[in-house]
PDB file of N, CA and C in Angstrom:
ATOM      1  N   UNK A   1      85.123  97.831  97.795  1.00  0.00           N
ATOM      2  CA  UNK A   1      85.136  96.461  98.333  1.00  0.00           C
ATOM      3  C   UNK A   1      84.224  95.570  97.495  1.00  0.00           C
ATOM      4  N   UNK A   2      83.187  95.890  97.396  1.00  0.00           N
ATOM      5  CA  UNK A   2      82.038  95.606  96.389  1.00  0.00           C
ATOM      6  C   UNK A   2      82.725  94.908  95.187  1.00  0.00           C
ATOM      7  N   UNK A   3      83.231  95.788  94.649  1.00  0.00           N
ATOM      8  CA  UNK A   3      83.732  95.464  93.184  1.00  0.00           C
ATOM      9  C   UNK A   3      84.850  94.269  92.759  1.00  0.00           C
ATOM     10  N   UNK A   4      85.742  94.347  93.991  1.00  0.00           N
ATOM     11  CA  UNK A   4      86.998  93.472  94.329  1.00  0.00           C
ATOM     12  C   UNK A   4      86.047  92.256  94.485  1.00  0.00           C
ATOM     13  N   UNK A   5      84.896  91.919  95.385  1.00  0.00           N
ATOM     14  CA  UNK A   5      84.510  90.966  95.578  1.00  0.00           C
ATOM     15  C   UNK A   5      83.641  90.201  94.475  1.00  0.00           C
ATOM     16  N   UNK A   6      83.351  90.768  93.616  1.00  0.00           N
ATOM     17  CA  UNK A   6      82.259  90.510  92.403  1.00  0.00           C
ATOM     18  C   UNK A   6      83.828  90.472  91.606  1.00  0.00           C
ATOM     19  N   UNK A   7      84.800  90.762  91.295  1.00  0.00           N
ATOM     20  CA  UNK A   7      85.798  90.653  90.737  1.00  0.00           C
ATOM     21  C   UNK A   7      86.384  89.302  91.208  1.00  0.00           C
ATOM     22  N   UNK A   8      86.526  88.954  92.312  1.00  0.00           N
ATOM     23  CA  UNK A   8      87.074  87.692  92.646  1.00  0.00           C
ATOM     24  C   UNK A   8      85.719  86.250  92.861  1.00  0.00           C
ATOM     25  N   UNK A   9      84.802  86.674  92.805  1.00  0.00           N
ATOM     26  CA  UNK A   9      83.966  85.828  92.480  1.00  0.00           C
ATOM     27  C   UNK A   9      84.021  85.015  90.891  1.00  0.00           C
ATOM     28  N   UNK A  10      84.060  86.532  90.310  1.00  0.00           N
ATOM     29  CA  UNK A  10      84.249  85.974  88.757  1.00  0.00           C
ATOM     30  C   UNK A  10      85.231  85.181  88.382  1.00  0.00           C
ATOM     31  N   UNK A  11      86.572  85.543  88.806  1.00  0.00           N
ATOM     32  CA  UNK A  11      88.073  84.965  88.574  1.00  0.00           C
ATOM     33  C   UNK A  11      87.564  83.402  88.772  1.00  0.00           C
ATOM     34  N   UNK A  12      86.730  83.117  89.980  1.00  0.00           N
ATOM     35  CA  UNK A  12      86.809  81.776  91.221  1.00  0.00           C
ATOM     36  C   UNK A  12      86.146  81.016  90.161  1.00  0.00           C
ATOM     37  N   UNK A  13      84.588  81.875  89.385  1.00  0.00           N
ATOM     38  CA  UNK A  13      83.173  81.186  88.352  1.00  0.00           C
ATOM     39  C   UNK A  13      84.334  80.377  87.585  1.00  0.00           C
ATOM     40  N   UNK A  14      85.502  81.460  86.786  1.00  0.00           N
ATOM     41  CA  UNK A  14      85.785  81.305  85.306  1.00  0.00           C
ATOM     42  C   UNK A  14      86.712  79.927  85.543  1.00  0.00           C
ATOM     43  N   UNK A  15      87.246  80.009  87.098  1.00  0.00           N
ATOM     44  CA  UNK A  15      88.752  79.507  86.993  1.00  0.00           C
ATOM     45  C   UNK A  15      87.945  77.487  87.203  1.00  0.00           C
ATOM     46  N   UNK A  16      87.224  77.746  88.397  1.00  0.00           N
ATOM     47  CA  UNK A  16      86.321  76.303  88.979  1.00  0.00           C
ATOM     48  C   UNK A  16      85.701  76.019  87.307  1.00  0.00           C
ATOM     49  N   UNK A  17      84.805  77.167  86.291  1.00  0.00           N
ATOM     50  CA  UNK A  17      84.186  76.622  85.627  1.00  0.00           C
ATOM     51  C   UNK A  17      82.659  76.242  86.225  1.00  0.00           C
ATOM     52  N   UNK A  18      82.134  76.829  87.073  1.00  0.00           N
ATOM     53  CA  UNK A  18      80.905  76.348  88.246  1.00  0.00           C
ATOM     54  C   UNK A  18      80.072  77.658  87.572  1.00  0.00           C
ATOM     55  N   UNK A  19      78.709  76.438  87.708  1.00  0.00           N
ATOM     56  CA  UNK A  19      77.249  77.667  87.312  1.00  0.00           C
ATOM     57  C   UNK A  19      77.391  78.755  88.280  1.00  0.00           C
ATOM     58  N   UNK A  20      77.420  79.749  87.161  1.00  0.00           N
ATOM     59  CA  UNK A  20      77.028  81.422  88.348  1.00  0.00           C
ATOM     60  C   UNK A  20      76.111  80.989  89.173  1.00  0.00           C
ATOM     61  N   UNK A  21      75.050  80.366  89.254  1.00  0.00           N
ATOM     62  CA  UNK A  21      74.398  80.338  89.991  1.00  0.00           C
ATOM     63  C   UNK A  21      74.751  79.756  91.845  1.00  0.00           C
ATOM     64  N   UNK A  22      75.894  78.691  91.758  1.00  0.00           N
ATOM     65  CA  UNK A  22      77.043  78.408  92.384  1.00  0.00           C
ATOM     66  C   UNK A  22      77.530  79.438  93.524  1.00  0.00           C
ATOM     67  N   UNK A  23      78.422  80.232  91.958  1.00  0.00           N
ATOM     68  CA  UNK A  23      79.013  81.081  92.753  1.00  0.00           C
ATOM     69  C   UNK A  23      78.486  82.251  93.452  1.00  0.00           C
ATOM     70  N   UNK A  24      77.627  82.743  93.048  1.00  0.00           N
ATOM     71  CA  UNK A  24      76.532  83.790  93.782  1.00  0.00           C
ATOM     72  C   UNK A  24      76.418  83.100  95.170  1.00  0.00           C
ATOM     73  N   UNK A  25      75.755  81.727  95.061  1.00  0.00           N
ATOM     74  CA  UNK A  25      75.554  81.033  96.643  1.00  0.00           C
ATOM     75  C   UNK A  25      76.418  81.288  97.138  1.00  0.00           C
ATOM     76  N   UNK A  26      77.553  81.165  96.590  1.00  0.00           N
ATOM     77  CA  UNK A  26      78.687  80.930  97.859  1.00  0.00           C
ATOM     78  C   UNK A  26      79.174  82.247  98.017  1.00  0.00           C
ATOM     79  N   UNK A  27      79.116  83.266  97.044  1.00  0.00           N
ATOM     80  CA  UNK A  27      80.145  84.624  97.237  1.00  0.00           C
ATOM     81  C   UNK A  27      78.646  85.630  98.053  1.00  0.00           C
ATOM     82  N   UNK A  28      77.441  85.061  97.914  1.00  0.00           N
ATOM     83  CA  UNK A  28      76.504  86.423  98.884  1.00  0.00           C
ATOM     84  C   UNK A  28      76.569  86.120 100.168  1.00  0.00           C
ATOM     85  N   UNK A  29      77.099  84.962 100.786  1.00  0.00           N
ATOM     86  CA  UNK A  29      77.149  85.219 102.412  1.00  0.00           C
ATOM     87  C   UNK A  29      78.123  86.236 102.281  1.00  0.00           C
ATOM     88  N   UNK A  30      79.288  85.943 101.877  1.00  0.00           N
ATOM     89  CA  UNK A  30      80.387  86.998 102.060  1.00  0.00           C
ATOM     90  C   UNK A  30      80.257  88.718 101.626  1.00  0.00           C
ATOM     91  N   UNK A  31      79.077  88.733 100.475  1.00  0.00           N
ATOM     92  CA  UNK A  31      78.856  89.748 100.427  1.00  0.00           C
ATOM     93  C   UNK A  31      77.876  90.766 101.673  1.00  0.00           C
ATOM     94  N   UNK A  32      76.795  90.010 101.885  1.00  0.00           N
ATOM     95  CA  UNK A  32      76.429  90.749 103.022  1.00  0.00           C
ATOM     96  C   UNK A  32      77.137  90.468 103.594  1.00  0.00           C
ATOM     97  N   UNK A  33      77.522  89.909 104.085  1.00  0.00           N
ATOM     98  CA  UNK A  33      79.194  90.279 106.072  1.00  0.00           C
ATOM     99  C   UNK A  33      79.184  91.591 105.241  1.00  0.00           C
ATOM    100  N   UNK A  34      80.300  91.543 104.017  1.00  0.00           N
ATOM    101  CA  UNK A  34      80.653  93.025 103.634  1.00  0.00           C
ATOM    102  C   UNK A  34      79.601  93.865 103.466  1.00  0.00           C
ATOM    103  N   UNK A  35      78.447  93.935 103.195  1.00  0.00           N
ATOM    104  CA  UNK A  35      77.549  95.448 102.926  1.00  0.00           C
ATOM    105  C   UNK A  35      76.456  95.483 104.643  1.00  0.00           C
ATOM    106  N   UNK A  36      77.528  94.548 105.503  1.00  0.00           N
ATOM    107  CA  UNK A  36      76.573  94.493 106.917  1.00  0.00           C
ATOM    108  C   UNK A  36      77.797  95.292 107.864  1.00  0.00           C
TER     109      UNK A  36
END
């Protein structure tokens, strides 16, 4: 699950073009739900 989600984070960074820093904000709520 992990991996899919760091996988579709990246797709979202490359596709928006948005600072990783961005997308981390927005993809770690969703990651803890998933590692909670």
């Amino acid at each position: 699950m992990l991996s899919e989600f760091s996988l579709d984070s990246i797709k979202v960074n490359t596709q928006l073009k948005i600072p990783s820093q961005f997308g981390v904000y927005r993809v770690n709520p969703r990651l803890e739900e998933g590692v909670k």
